[in-house]
Protein backbone atom coordinates (compact mmCIF):
# COMPACT_ATOMS: atom_id res chain seq x y z
CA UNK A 1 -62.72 -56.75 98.84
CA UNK A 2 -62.80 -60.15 100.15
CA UNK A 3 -61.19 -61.40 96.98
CA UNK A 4 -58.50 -59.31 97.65
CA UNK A 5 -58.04 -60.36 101.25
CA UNK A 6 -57.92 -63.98 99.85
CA UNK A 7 -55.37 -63.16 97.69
CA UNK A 8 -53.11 -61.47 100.23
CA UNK A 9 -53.89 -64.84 102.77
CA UNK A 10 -53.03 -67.36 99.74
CA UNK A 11 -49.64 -65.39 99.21
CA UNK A 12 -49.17 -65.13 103.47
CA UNK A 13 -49.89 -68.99 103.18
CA UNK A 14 -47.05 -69.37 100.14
CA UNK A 15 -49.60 -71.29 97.90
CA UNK A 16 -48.41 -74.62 99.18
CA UNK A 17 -51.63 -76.87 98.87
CA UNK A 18 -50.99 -78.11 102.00
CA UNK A 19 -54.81 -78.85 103.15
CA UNK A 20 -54.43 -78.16 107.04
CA UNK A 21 -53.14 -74.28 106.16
CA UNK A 22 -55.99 -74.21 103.26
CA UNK A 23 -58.53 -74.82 106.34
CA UNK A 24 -57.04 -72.62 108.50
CA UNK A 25 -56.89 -69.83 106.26
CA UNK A 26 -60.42 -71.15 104.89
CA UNK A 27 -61.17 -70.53 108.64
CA UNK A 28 -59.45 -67.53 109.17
CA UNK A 29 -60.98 -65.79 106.04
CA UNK A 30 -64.61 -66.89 107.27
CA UNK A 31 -63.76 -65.60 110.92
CA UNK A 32 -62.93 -62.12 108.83
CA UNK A 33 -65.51 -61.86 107.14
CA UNK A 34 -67.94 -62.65 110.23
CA UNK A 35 -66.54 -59.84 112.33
CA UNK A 36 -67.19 -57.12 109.14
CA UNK A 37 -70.38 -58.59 109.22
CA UNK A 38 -71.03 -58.24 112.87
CA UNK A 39 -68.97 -54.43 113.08
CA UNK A 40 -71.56 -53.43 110.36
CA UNK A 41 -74.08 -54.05 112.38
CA UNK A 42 -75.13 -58.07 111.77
CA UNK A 43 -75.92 -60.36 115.06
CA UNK A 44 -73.37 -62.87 115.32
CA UNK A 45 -76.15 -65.97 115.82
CA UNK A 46 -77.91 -64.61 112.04
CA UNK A 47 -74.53 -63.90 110.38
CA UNK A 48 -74.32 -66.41 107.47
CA UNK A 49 -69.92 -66.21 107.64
CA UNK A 50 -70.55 -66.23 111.59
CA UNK A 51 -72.52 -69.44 111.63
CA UNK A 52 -70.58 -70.86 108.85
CA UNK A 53 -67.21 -70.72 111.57
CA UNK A 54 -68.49 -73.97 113.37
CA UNK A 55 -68.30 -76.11 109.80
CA UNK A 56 -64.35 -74.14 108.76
CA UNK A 57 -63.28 -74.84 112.18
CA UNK A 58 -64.03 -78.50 112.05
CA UNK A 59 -62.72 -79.14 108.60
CA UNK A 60 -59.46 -77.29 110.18
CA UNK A 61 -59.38 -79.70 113.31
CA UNK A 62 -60.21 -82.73 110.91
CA UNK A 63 -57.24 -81.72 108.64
CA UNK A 64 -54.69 -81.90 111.55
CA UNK A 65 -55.03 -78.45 113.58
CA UNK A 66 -54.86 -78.24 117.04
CA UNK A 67 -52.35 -81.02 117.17
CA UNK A 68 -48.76 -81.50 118.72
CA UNK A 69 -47.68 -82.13 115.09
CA UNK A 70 -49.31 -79.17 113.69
CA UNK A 71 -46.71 -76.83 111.53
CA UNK A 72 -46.49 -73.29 113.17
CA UNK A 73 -47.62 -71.83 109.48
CA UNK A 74 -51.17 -72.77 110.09
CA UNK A 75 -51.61 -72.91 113.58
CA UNK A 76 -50.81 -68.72 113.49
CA UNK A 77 -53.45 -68.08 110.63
CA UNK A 78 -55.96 -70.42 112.36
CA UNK A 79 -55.06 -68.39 116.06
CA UNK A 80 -55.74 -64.79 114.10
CA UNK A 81 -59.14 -66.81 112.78
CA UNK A 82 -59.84 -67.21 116.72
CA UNK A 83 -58.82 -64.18 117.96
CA UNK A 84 -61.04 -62.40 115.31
CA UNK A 85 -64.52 -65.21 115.72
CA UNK A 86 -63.98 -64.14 119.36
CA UNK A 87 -63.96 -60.07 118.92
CA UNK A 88 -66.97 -61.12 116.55
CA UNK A 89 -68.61 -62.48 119.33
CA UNK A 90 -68.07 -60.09 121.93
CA UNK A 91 -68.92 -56.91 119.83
CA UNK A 92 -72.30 -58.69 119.31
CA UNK A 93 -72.86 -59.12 122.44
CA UNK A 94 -72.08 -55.53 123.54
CA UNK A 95 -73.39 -54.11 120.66
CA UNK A 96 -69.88 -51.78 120.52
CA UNK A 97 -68.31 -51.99 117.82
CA UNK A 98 -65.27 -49.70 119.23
CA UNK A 99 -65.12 -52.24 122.05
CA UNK A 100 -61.27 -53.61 122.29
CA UNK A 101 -60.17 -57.05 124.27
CA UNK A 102 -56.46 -55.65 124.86
């Protein structure tokens, strides 16, 4: 399955090579996979894609993100890759997995 979400991101992404949207959807993919992880029951601080977010987030940052420069493209995949490390994080700490920030 996560093969075919990478598949679906690298299309999203238009297969440009471009290495600040390859870590952001690197990032993104990892953030999706830690939230599965943590829904089916995993601890965010023990989830191998969860702790793995800190290293794909830097290697985003490092290739440009988070900058005044930074193409829209990535910045949107890399804000999704957020959005979902955060839900990880606070349906481990709840322990709901229905529970919904908006």
């Amino acid at each position: 399955m996560r093969a075919v979400m990478l598949a679906s991101l690298f299309l999203l992404a238009g297969c440009s090579g471009n290495e600040r949207e390859s870590a952001a959807l690197a990032f993104y993919g990892d953030a999706e996979q830690c939230l599965f992880n943590v829904r089916e029951g995993a601890k965010f601080e023990t989830s191998p894609n969860c702790r793995h977010l800190k290293t794909s987030s830097q290697r985003y940052i490092n290739a440009g993100g988070q900058t005044k420069g930074e193409d829209e493209k990535s910045a949107l995949i890399a804000e999704r890759g957020r959005t979902m490390a955060w839900m990880a994080l606070a349906i481990s700490a709840t322990g709901d997995p229905t529970i919904s920030l908006w």
